[in-house]
C-alpha atoms as a PDB file:
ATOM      1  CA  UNK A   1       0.000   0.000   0.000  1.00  0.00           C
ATOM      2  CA  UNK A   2       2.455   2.413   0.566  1.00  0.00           C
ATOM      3  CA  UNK A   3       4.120   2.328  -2.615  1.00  0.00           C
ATOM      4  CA  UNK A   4       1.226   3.036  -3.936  1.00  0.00           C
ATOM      5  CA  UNK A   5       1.027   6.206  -2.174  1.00  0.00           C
ATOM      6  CA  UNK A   6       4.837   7.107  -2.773  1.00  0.00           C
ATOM      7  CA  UNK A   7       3.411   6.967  -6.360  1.00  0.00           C
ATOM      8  CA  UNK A   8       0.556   9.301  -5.834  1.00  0.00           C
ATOM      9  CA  UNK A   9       2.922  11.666  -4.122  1.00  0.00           C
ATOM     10  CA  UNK A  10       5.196  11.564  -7.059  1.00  0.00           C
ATOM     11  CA  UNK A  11       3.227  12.244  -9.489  1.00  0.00           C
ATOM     12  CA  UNK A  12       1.442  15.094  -7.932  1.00  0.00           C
ATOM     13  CA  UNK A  13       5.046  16.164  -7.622  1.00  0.00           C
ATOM     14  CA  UNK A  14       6.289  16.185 -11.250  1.00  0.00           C
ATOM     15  CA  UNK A  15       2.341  16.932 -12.704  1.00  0.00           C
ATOM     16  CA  UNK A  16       2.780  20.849 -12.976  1.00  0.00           C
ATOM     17  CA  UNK A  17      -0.623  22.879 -13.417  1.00  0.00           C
ATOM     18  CA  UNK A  18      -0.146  24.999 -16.524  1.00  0.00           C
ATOM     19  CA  UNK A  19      -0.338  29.021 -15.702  1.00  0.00           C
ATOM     20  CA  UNK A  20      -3.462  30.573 -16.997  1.00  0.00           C
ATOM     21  CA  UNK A  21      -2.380  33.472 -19.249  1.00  0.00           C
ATOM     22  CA  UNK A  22      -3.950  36.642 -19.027  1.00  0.00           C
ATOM     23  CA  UNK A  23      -4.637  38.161 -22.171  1.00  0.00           C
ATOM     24  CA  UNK A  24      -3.379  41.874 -22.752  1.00  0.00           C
ATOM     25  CA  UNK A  25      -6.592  43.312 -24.761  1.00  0.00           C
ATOM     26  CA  UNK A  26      -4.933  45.433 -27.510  1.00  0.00           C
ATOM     27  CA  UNK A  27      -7.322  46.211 -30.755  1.00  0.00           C
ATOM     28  CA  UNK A  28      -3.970  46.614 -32.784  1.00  0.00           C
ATOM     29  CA  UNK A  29      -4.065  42.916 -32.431  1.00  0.00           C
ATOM     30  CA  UNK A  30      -6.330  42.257 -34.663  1.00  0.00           C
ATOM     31  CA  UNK A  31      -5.291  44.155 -37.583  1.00  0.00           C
ATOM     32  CA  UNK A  32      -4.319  41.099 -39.613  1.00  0.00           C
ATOM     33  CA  UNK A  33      -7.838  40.954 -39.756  1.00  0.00           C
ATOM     34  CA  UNK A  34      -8.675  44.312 -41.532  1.00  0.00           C
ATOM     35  CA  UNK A  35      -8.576  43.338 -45.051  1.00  0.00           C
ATOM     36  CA  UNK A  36     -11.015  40.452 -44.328  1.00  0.00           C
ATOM     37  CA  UNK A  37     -13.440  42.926 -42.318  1.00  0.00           C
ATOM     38  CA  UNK A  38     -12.741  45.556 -45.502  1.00  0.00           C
ATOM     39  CA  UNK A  39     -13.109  43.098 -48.294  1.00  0.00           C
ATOM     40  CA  UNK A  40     -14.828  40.260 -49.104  1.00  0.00           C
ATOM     41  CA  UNK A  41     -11.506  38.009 -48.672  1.00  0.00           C
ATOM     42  CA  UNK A  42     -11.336  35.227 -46.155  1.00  0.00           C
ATOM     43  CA  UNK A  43      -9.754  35.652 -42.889  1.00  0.00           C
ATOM     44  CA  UNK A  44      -6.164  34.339 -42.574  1.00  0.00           C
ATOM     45  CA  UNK A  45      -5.043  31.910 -40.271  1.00  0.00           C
ATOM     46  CA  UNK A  46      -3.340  34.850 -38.202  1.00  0.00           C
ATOM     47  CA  UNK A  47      -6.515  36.717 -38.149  1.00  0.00           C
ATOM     48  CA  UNK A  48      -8.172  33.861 -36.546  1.00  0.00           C
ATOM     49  CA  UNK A  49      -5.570  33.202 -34.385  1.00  0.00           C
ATOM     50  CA  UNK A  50      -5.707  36.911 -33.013  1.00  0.00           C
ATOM     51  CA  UNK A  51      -9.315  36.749 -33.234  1.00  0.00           C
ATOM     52  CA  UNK A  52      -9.307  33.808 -30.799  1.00  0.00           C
ATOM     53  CA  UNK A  53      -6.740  35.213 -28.390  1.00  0.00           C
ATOM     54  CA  UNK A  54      -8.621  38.529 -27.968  1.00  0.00           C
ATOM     55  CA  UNK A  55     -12.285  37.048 -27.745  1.00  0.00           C
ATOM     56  CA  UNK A  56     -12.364  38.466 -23.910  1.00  0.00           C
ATOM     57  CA  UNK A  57     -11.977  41.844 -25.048  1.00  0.00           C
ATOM     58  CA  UNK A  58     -14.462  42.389 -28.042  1.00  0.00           C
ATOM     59  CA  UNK A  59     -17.085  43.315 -25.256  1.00  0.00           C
ATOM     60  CA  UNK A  60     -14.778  46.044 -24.357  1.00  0.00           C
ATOM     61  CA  UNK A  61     -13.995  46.865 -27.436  1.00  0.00           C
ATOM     62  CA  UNK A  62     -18.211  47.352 -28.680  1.00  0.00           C
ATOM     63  CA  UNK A  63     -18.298  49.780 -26.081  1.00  0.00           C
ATOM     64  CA  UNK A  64     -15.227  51.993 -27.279  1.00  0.00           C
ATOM     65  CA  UNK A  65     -17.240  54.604 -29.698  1.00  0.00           C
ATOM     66  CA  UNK A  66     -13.924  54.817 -32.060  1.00  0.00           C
ATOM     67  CA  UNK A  67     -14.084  50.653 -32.437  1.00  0.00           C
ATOM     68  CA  UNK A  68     -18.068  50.468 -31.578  1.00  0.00           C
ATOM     69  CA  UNK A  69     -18.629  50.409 -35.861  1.00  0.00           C
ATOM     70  CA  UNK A  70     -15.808  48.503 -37.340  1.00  0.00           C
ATOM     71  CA  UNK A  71     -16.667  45.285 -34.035  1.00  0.00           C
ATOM     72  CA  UNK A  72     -20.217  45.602 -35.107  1.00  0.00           C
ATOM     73  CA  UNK A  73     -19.929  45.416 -38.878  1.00  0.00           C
ATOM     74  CA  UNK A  74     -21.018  42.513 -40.352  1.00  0.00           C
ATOM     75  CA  UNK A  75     -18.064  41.742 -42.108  1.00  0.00           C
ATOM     76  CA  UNK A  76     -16.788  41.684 -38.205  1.00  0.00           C
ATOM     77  CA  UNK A  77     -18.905  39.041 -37.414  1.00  0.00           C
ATOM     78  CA  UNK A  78     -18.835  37.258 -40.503  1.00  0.00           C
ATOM     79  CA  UNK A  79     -14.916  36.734 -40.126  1.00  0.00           C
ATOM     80  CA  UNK A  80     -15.512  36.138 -36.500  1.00  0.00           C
ATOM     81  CA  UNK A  81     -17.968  32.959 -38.039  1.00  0.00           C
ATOM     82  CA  UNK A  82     -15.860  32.081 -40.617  1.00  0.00           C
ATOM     83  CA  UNK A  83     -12.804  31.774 -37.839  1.00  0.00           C
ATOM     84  CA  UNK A  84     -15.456  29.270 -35.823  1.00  0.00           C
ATOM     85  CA  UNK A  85     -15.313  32.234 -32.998  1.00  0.00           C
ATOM     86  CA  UNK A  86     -18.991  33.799 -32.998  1.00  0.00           C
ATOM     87  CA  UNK A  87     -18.808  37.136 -31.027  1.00  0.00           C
ATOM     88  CA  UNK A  88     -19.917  36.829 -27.361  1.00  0.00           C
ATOM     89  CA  UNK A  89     -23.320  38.338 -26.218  1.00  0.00           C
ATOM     90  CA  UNK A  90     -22.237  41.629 -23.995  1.00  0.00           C
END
């Protein structure tokens, strides 16, 4: 029994949790995504990537008036659908 527990110890040992990473919410982040939002060209892989990694801030960004009309757009949220990352209800 008791190496059984030495082996739940051990592993509880070398089994690291993984930091959470805040994310820094910076619009100029997504600007590998402005000539999808401008055009009728699909997103890049970049864009969607970005997209993805600033999904907590797009409520913060709606409420911005200089941003409010470019996150709304609906070239916004089409290339928010088209990355498989819908915009959040705020």
């Amino acid at each position: 029994m008791s190496k059984y527990v030495l082996c739940i110890v051990l592993m509880f040992l070398l089994v690291k949790p993984e930091p959470s990473t805040a994310v820094t919410c910076d619009p100029m982040q997504l600007s590998s995504c402005a000539s999808a939002i401008s055009s009728s060209s699909p997103p890049s892989a970049m864009c969607c990537a970005k997209l993805k990694e600033q999904k907590p801030c797009l409520c913060q960004y709606m409420k911005n008036p200089n941003l409010q009309k470019l996150i709304n757009s609906p070239n916004s949220r089409k290339v928010a659908i088209q990355c498989g990352s819908p915009f959040p209800s705020c």
